[in-house]
PDB file of N, CA and C in Angstrom:
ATOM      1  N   UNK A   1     112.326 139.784 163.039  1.00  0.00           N
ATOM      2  CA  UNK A   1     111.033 139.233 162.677  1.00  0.00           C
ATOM      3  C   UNK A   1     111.216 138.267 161.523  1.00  0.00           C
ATOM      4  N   UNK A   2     110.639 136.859 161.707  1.00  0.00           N
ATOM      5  CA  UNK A   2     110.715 136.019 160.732  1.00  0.00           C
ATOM      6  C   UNK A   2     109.758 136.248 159.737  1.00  0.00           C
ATOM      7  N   UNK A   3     108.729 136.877 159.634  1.00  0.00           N
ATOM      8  CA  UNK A   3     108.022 137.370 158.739  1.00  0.00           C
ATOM      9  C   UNK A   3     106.738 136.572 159.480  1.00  0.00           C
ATOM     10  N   UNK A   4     106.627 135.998 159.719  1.00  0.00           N
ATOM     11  CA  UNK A   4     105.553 134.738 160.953  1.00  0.00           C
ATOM     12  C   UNK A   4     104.678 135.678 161.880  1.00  0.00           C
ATOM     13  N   UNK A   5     103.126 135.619 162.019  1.00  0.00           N
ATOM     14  CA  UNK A   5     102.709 136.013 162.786  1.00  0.00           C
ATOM     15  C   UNK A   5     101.893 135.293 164.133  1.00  0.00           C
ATOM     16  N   UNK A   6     102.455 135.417 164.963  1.00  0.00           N
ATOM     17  CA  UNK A   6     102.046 134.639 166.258  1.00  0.00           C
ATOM     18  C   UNK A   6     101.068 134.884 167.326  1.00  0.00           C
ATOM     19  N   UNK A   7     100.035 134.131 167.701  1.00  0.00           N
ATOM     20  CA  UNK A   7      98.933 134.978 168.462  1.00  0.00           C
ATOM     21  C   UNK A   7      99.026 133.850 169.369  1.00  0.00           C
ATOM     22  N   UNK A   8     100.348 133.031 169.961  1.00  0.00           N
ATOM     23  CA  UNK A   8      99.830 132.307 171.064  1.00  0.00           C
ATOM     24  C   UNK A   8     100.071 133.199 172.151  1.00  0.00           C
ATOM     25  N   UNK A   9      99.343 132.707 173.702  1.00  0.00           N
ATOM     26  CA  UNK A   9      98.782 133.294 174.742  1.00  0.00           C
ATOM     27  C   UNK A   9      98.746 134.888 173.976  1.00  0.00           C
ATOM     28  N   UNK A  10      98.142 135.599 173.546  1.00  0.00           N
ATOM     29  CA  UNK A  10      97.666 136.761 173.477  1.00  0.00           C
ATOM     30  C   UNK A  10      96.121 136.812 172.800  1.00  0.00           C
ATOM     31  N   UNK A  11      95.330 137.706 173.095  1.00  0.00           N
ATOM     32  CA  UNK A  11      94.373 138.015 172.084  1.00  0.00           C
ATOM     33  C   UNK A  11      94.658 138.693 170.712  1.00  0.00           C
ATOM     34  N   UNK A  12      93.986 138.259 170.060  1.00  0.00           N
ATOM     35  CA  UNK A  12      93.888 139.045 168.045  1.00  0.00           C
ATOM     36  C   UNK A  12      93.113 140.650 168.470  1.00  0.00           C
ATOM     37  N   UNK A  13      93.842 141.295 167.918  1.00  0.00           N
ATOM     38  CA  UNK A  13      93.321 142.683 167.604  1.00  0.00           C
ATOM     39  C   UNK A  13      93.643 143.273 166.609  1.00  0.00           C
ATOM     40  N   UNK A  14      92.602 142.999 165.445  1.00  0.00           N
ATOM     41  CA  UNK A  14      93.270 143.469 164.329  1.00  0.00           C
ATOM     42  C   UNK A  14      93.815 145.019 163.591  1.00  0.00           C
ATOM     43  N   UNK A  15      93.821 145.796 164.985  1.00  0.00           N
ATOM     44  CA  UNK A  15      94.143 147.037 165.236  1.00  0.00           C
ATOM     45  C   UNK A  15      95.766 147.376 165.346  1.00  0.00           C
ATOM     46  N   UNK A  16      96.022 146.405 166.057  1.00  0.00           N
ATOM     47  CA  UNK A  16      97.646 146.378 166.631  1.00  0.00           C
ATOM     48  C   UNK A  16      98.435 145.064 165.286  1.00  0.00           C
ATOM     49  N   UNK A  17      97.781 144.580 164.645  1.00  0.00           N
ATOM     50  CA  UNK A  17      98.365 143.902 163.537  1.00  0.00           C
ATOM     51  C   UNK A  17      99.261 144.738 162.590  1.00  0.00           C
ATOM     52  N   UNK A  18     100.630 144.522 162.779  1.00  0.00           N
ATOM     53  CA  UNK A  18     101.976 145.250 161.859  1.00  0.00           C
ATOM     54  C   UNK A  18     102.683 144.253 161.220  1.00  0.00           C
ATOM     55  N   UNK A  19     102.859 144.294 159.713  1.00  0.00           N
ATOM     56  CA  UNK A  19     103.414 143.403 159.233  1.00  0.00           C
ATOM     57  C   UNK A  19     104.953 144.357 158.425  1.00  0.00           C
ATOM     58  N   UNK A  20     105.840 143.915 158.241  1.00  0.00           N
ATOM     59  CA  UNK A  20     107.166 144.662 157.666  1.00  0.00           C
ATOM     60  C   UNK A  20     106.558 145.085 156.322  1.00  0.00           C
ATOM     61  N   UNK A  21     106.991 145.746 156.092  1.00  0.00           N
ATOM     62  CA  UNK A  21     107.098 146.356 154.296  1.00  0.00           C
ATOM     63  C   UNK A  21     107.862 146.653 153.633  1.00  0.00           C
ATOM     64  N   UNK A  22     107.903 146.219 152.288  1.00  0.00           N
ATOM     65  CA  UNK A  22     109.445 146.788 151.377  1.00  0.00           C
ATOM     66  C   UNK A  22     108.425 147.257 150.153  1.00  0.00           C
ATOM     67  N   UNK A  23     109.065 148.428 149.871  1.00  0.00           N
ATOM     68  CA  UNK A  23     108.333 148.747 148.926  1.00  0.00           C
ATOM     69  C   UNK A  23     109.298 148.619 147.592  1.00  0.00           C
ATOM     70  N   UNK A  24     109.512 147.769 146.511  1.00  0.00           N
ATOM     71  CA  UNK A  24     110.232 147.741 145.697  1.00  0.00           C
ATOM     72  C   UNK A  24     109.335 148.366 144.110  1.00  0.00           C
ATOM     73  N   UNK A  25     108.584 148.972 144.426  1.00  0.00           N
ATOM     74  CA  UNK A  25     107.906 149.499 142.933  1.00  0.00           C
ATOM     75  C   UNK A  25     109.126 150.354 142.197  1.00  0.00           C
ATOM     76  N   UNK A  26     110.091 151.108 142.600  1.00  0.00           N
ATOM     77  CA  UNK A  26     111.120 151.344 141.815  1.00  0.00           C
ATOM     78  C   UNK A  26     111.611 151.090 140.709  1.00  0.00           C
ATOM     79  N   UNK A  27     111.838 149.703 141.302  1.00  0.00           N
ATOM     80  CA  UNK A  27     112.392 148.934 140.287  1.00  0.00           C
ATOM     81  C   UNK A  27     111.290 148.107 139.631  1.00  0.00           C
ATOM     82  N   UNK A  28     110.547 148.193 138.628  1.00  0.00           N
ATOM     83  CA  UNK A  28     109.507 147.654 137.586  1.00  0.00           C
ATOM     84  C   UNK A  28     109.979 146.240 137.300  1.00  0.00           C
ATOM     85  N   UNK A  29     109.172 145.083 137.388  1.00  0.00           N
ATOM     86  CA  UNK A  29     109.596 144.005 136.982  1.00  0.00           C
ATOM     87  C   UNK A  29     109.971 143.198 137.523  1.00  0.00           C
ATOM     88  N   UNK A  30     110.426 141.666 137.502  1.00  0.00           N
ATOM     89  CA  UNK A  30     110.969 140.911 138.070  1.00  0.00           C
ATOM     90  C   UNK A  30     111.588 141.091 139.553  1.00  0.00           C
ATOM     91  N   UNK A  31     111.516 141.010 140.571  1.00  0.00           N
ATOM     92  CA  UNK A  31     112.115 141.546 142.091  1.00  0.00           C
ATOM     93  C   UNK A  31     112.094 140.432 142.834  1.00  0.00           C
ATOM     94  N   UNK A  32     113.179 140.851 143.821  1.00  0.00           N
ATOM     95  CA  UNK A  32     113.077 139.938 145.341  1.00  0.00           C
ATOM     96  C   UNK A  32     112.592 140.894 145.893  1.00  0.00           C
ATOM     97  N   UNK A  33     111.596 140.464 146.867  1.00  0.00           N
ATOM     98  CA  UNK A  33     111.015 140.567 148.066  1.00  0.00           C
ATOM     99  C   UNK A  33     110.787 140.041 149.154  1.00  0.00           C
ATOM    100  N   UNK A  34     111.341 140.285 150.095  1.00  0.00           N
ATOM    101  CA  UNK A  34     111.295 138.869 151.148  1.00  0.00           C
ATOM    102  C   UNK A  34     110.688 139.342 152.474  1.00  0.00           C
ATOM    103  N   UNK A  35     109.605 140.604 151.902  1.00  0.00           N
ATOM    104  CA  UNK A  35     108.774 140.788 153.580  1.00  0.00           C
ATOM    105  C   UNK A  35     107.494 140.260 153.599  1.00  0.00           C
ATOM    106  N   UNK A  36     106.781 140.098 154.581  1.00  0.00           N
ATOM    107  CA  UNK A  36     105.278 139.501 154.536  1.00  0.00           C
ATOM    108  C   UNK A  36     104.715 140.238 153.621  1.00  0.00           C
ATOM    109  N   UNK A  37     104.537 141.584 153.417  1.00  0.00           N
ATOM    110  CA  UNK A  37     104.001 142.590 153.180  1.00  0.00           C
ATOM    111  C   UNK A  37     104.941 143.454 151.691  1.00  0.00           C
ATOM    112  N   UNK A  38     104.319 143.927 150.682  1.00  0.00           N
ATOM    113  CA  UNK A  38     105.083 144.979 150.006  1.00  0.00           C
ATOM    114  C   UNK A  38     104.561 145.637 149.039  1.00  0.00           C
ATOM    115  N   UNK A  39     105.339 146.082 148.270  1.00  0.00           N
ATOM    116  CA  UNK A  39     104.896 147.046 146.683  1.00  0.00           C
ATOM    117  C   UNK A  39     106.027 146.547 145.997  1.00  0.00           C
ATOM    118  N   UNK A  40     105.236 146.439 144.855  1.00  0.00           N
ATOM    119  CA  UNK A  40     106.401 145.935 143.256  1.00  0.00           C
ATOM    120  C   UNK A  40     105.122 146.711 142.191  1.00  0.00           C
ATOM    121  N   UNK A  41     105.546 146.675 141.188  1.00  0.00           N
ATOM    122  CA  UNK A  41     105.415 146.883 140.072  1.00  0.00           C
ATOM    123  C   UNK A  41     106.081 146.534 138.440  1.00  0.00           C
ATOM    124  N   UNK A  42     104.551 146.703 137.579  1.00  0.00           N
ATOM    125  CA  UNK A  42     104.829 145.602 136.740  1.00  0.00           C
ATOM    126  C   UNK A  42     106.027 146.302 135.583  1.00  0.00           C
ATOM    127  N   UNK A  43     106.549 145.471 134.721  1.00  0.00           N
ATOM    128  CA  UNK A  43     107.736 146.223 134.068  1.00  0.00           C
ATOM    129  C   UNK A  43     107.284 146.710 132.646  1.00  0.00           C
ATOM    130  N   UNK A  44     107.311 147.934 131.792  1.00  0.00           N
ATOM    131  CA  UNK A  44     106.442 148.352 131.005  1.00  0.00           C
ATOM    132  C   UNK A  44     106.697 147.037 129.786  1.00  0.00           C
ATOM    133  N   UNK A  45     105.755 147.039 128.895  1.00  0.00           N
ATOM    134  CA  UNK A  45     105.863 145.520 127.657  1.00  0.00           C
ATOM    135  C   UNK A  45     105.481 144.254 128.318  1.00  0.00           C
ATOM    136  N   UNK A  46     105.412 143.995 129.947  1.00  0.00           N
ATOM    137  CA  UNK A  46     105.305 143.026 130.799  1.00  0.00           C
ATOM    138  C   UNK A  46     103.367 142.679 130.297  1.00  0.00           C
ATOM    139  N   UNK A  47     103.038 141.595 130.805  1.00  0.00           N
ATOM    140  CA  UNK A  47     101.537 141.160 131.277  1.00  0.00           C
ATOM    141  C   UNK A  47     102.245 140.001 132.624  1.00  0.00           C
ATOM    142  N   UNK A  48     103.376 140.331 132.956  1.00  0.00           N
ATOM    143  CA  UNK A  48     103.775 138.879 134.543  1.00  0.00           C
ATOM    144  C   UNK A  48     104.715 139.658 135.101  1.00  0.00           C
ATOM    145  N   UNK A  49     104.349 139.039 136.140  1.00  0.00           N
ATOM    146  CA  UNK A  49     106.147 139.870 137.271  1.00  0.00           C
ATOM    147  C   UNK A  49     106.265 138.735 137.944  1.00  0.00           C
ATOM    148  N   UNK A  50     107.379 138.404 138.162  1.00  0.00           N
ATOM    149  CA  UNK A  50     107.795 136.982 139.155  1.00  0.00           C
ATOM    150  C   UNK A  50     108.629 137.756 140.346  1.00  0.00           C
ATOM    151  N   UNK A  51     107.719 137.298 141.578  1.00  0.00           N
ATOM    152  CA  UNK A  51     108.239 138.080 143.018  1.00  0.00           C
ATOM    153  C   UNK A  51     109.232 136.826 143.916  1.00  0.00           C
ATOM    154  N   UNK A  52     110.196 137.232 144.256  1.00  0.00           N
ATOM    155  CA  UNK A  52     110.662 136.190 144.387  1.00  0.00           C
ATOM    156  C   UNK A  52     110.626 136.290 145.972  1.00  0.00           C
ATOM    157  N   UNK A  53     110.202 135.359 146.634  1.00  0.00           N
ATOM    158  CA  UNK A  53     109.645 135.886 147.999  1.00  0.00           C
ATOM    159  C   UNK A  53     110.070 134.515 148.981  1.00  0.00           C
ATOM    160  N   UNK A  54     110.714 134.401 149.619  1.00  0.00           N
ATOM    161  CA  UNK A  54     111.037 133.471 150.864  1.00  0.00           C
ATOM    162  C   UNK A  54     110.445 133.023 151.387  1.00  0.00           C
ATOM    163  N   UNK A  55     109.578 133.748 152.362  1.00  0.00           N
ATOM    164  CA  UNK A  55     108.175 133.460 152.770  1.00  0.00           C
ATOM    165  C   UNK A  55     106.955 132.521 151.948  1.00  0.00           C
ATOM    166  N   UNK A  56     107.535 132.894 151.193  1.00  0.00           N
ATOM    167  CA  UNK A  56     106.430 131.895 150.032  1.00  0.00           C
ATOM    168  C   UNK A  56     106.325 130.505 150.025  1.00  0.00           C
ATOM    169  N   UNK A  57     105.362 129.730 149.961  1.00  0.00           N
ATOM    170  CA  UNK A  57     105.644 128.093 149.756  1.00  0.00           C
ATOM    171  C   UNK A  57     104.709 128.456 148.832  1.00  0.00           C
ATOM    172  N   UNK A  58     104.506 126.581 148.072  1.00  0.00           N
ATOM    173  CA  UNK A  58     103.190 126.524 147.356  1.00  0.00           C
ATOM    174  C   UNK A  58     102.035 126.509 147.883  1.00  0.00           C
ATOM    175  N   UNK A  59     101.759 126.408 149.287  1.00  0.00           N
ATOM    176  CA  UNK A  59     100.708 126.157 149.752  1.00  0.00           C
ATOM    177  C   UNK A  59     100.217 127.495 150.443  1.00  0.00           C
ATOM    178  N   UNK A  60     100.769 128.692 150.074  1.00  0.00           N
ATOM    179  CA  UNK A  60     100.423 130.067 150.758  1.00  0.00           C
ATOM    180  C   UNK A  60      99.200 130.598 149.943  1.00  0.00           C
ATOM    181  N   UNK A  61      98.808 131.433 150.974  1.00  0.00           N
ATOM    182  CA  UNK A  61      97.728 132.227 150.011  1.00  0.00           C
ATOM    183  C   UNK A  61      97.994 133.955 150.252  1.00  0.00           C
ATOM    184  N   UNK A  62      98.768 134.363 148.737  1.00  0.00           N
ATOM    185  CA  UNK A  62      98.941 135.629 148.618  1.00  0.00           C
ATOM    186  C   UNK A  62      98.059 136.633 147.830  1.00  0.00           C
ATOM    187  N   UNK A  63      97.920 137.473 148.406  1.00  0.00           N
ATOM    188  CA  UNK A  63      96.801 138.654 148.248  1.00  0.00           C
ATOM    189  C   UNK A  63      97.332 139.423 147.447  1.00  0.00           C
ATOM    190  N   UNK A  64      96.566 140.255 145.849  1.00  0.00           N
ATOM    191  CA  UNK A  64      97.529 141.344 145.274  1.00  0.00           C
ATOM    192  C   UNK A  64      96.863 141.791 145.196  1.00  0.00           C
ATOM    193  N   UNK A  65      96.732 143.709 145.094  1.00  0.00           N
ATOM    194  CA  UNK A  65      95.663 144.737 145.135  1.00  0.00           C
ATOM    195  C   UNK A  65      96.741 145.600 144.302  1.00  0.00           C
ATOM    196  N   UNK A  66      95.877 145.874 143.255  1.00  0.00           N
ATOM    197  CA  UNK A  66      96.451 146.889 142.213  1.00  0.00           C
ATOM    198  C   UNK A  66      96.138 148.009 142.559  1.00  0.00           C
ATOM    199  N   UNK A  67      97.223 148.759 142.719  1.00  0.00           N
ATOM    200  CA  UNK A  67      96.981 150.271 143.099  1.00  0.00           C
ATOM    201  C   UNK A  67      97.036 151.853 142.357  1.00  0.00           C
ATOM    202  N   UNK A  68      97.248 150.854 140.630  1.00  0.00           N
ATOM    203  CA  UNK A  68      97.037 151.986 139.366  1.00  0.00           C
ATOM    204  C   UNK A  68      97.898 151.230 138.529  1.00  0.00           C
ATOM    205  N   UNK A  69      96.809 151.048 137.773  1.00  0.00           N
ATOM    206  CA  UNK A  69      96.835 150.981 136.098  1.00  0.00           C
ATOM    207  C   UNK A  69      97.543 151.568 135.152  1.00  0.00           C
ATOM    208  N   UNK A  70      98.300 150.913 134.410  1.00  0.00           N
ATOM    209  CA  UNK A  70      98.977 151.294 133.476  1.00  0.00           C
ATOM    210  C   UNK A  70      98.868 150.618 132.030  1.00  0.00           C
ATOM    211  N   UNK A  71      98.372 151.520 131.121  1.00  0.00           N
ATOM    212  CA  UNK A  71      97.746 150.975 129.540  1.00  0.00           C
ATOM    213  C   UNK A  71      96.799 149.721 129.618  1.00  0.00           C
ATOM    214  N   UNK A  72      96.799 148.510 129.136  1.00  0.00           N
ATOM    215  CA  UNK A  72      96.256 147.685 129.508  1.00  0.00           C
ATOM    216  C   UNK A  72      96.024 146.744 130.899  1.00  0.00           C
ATOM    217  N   UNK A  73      96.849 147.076 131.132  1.00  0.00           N
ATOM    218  CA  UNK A  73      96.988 146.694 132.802  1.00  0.00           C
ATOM    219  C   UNK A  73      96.377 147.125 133.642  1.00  0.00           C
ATOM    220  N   UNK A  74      95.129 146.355 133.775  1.00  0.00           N
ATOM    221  CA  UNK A  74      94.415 147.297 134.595  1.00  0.00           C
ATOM    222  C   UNK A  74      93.704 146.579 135.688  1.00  0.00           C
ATOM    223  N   UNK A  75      93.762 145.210 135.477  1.00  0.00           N
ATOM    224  CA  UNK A  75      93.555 144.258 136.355  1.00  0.00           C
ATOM    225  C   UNK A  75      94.490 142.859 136.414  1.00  0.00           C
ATOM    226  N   UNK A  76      94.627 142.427 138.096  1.00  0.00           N
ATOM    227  CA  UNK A  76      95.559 141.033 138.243  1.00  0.00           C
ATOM    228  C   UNK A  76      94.385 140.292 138.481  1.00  0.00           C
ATOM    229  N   UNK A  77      94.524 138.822 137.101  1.00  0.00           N
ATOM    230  CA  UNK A  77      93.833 137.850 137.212  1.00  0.00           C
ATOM    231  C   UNK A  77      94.229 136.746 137.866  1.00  0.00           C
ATOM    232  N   UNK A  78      95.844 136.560 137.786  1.00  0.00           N
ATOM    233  CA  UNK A  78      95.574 135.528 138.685  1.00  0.00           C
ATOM    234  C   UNK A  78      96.936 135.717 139.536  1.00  0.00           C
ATOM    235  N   UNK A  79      97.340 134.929 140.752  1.00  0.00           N
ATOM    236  CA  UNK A  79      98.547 135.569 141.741  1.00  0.00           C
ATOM    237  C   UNK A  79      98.876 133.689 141.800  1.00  0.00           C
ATOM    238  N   UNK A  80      99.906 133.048 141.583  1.00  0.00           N
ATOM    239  CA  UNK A  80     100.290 131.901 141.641  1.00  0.00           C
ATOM    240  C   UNK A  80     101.762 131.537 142.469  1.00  0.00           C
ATOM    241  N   UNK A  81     100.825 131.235 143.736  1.00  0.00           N
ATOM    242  CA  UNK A  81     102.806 130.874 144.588  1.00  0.00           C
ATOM    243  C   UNK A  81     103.417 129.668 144.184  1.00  0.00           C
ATOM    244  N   UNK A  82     104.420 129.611 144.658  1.00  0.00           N
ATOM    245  CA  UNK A  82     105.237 128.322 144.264  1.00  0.00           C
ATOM    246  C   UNK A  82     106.288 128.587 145.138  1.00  0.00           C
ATOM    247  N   UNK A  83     107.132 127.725 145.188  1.00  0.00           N
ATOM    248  CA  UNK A  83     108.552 127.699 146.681  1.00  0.00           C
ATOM    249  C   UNK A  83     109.389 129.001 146.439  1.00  0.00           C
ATOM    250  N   UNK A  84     109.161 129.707 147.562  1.00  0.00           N
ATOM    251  CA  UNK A  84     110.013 130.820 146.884  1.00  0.00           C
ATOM    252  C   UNK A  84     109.581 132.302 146.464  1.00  0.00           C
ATOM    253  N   UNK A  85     108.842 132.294 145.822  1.00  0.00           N
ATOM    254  CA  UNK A  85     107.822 133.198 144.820  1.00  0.00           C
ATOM    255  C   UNK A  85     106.690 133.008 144.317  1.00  0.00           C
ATOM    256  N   UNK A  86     106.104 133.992 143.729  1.00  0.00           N
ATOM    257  CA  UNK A  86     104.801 134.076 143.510  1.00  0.00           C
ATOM    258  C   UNK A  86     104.936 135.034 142.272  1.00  0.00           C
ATOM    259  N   UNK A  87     103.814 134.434 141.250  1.00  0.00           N
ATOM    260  CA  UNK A  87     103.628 135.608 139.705  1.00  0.00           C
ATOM    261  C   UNK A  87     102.292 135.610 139.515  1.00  0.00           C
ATOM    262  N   UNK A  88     101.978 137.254 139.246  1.00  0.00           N
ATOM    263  CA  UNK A  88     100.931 137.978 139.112  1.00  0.00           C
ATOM    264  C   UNK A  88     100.628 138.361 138.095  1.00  0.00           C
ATOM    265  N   UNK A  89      99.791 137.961 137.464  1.00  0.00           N
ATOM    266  CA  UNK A  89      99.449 137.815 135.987  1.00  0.00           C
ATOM    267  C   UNK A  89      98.801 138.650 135.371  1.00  0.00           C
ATOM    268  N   UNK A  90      98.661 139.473 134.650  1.00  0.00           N
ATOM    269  CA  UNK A  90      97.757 140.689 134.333  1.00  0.00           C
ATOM    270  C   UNK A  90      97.107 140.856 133.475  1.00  0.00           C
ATOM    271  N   UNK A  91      95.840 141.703 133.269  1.00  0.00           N
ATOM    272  CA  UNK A  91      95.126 141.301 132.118  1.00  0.00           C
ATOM    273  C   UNK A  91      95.448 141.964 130.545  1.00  0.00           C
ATOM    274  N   UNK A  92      96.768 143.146 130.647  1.00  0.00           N
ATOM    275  CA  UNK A  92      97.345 143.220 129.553  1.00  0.00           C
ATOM    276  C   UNK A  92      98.626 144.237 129.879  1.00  0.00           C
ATOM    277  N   UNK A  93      99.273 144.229 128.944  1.00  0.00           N
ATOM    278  CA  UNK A  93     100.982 144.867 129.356  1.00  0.00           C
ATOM    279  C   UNK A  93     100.802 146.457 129.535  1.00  0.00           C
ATOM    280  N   UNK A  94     101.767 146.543 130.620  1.00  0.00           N
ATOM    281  CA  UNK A  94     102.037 147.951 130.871  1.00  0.00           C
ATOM    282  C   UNK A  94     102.522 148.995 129.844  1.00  0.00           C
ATOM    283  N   UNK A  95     102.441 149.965 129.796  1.00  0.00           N
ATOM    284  CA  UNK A  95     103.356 150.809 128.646  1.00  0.00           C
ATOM    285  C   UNK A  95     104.115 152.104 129.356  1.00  0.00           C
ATOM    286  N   UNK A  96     103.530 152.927 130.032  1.00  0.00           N
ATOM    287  CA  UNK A  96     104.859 154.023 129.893  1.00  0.00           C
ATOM    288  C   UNK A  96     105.598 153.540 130.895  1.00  0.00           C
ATOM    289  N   UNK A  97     104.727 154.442 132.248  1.00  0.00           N
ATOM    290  CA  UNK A  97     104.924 154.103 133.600  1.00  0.00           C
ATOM    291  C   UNK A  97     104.153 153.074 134.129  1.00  0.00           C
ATOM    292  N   UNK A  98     104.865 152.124 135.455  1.00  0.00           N
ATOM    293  CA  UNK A  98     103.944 150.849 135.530  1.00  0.00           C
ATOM    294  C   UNK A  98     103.278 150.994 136.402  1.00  0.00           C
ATOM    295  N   UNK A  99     102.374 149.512 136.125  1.00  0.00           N
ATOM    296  CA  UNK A  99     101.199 149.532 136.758  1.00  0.00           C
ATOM    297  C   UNK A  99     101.734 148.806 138.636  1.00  0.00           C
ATOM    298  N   UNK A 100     101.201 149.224 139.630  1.00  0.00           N
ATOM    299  CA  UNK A 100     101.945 149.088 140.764  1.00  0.00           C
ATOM    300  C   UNK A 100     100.604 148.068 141.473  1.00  0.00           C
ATOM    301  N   UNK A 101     101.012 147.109 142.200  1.00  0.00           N
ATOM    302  CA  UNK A 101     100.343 146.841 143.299  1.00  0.00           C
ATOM    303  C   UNK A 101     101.020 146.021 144.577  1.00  0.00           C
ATOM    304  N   UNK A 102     100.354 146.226 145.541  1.00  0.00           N
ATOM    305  CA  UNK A 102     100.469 145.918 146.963  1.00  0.00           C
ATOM    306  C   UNK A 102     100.427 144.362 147.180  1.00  0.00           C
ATOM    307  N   UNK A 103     101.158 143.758 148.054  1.00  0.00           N
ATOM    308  CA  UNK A 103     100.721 141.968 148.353  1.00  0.00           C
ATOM    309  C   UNK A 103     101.119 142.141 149.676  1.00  0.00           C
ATOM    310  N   UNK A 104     100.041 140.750 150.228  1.00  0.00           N
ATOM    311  CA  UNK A 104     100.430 140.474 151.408  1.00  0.00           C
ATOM    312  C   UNK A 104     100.982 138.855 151.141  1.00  0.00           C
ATOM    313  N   UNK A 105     101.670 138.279 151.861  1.00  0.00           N
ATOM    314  CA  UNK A 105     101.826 136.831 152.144  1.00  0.00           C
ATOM    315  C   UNK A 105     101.195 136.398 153.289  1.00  0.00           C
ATOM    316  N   UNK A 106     100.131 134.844 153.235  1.00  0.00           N
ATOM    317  CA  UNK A 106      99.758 134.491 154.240  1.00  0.00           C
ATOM    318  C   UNK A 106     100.185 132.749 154.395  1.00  0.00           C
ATOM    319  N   UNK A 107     100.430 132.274 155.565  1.00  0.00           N
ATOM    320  CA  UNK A 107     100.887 130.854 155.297  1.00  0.00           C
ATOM    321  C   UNK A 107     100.253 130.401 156.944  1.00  0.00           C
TER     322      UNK A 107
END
């Protein structure tokens, strides 16, 4: 799978829609990710994480959903792609354990 989703000759059912997943929240901070779909998390002292993502151009539109808060971190204000990757900006730094969220890539 190129990470690409294709609906020629078929119908859309957004039931049967499967996209790959990597879940890299493990590792806090800075990451490659190179599936449509994943989990990262932010690195504690952080307010940015830079995802470094293949799939990515500048002209994509990627989705981030925070899935728990950590100290100030409690919301992503802004998600900015660029060739390659994308950074998710937060509204203040993590401290113990980090704050985790979900993205999709769309192009």
């Amino acid at each position: 799978m190129n990470g690409y989703l294709s609906l020629a000759g078929s119908l859309f059912n957004p039931a049967n829609l499967t996209l790959n997943f990597t879940n890299s929240s493990g590792t806090p901070g800075n990451v490659t990710n190179n599936s449509p779909r994943g989990r990262c998390a932010l690195a504690a002292a952080a307010t940015t994480v830079v995802v470094a993502n293949s799939l990515v151009t500048p002209t994509s539109t990627v989705h981030v959903q925070l899935l728990a808060g950590d100290g100030a971190a409690t919301q992503i204000l802004t998600c900015l792609p660029a060739a390659g990757s994308f950074i998710a900006t937060f509204n203040g730094a993590s401290v113990g354990t980090a704050a985790v969220f979900d993205f999709v890539v769309f192009n």
